[in-house]
Protein backbone atom coordinates (compact mmCIF):
# COMPACT_ATOMS: atom_id res chain seq x y z
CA UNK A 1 0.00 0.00 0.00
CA UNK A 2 1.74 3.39 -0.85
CA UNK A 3 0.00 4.91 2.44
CA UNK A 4 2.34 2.37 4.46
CA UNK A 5 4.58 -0.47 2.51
CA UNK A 6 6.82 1.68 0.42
CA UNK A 7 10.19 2.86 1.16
CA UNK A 8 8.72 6.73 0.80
CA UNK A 9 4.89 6.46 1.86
CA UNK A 10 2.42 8.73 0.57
CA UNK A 11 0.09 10.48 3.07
CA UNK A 12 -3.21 9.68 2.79
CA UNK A 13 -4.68 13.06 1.35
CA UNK A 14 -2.48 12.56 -1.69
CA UNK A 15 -3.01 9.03 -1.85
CA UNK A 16 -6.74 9.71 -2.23
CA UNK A 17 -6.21 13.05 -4.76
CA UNK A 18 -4.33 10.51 -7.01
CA UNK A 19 -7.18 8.53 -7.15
CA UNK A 20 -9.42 11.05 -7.66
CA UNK A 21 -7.37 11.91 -10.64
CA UNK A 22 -6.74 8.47 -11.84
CA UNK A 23 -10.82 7.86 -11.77
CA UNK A 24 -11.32 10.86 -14.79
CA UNK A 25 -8.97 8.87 -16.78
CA UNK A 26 -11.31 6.85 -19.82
CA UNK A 27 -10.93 3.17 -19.80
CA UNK A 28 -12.27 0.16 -22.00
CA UNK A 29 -13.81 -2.19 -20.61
CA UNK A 30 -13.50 -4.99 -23.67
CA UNK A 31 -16.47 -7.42 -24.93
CA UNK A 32 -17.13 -10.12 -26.92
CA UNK A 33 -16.90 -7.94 -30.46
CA UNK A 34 -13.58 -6.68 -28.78
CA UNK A 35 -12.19 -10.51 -28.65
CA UNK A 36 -13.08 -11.04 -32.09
CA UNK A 37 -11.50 -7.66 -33.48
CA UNK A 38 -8.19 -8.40 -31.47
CA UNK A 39 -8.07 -11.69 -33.12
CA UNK A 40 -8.08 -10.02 -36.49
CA UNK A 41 -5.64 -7.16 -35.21
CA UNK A 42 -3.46 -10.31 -34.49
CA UNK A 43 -3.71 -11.81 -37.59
CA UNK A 44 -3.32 -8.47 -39.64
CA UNK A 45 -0.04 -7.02 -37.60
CA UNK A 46 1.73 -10.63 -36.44
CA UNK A 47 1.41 -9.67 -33.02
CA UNK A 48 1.01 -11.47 -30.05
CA UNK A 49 -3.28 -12.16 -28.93
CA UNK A 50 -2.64 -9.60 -25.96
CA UNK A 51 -1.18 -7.22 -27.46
CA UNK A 52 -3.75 -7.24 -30.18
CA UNK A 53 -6.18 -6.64 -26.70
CA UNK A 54 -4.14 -4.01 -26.33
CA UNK A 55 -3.73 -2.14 -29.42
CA UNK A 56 -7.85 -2.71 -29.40
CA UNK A 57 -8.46 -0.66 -26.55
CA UNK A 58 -6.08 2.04 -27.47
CA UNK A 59 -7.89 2.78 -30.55
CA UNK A 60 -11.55 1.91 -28.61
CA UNK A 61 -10.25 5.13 -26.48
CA UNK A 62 -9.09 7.51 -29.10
CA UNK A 63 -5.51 7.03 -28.22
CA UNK A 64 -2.50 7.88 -30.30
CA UNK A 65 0.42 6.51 -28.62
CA UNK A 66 1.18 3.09 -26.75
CA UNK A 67 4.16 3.01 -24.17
CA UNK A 68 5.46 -0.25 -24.68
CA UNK A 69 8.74 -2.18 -24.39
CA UNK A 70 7.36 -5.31 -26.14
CA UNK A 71 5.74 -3.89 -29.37
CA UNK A 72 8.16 -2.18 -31.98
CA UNK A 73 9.46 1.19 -31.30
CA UNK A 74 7.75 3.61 -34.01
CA UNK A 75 5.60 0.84 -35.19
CA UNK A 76 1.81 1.85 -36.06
CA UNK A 77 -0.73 -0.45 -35.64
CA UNK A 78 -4.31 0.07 -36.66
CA UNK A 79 -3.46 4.12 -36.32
CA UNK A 80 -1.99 3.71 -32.78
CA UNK A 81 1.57 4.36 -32.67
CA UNK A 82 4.08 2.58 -30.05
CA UNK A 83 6.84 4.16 -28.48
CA UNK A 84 9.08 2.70 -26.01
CA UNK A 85 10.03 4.61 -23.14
CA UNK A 86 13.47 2.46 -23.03
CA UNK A 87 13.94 3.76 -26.45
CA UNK A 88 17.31 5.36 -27.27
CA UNK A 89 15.86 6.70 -30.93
């Protein structure tokens, strides 16, 4: 728990502002049409089942970039770019 098993605890008031913050952020919650999409985003980019899940609910939420270490740096797939944080490039 960040309030108490960290090396550098958070109080509680910021703890719960974070949260706060964190609960505006959109999410996807996927479905069975999502399943079936992924598998095709997996068969048209040779990616792994998950990261088709993945690349899914990026686009599903309008977003541009993925942060990842595991997809290819600069790669786009279905109009979602990846970057990798790790990335020296």
């Amino acid at each position: 728990m960040v309030t108490q098993k960290v090396p550098v605890p958070l109080n509680k008031d910021k703890t719960m502002q974070i949260i706060k913050d964190l609960s505006l952020w959109p999410y996807h919650v996927p479905d069975g049409a999502d399943v079936i999409e992924a598998i095709n985003i997996q068969e048209r980019n040779k990616i792994s089942f998950w990261d088709a899940m993945i690349v899914n609910s990026a686009k599903a939420c309008g977003c541009g970039v993925i942060w990842s270490e595991d997809l290819t740096h600069g790669q786009i797939y279905e109009g979602v770019k990846v970057l990798n944080p790790l990335s020296q490039t």
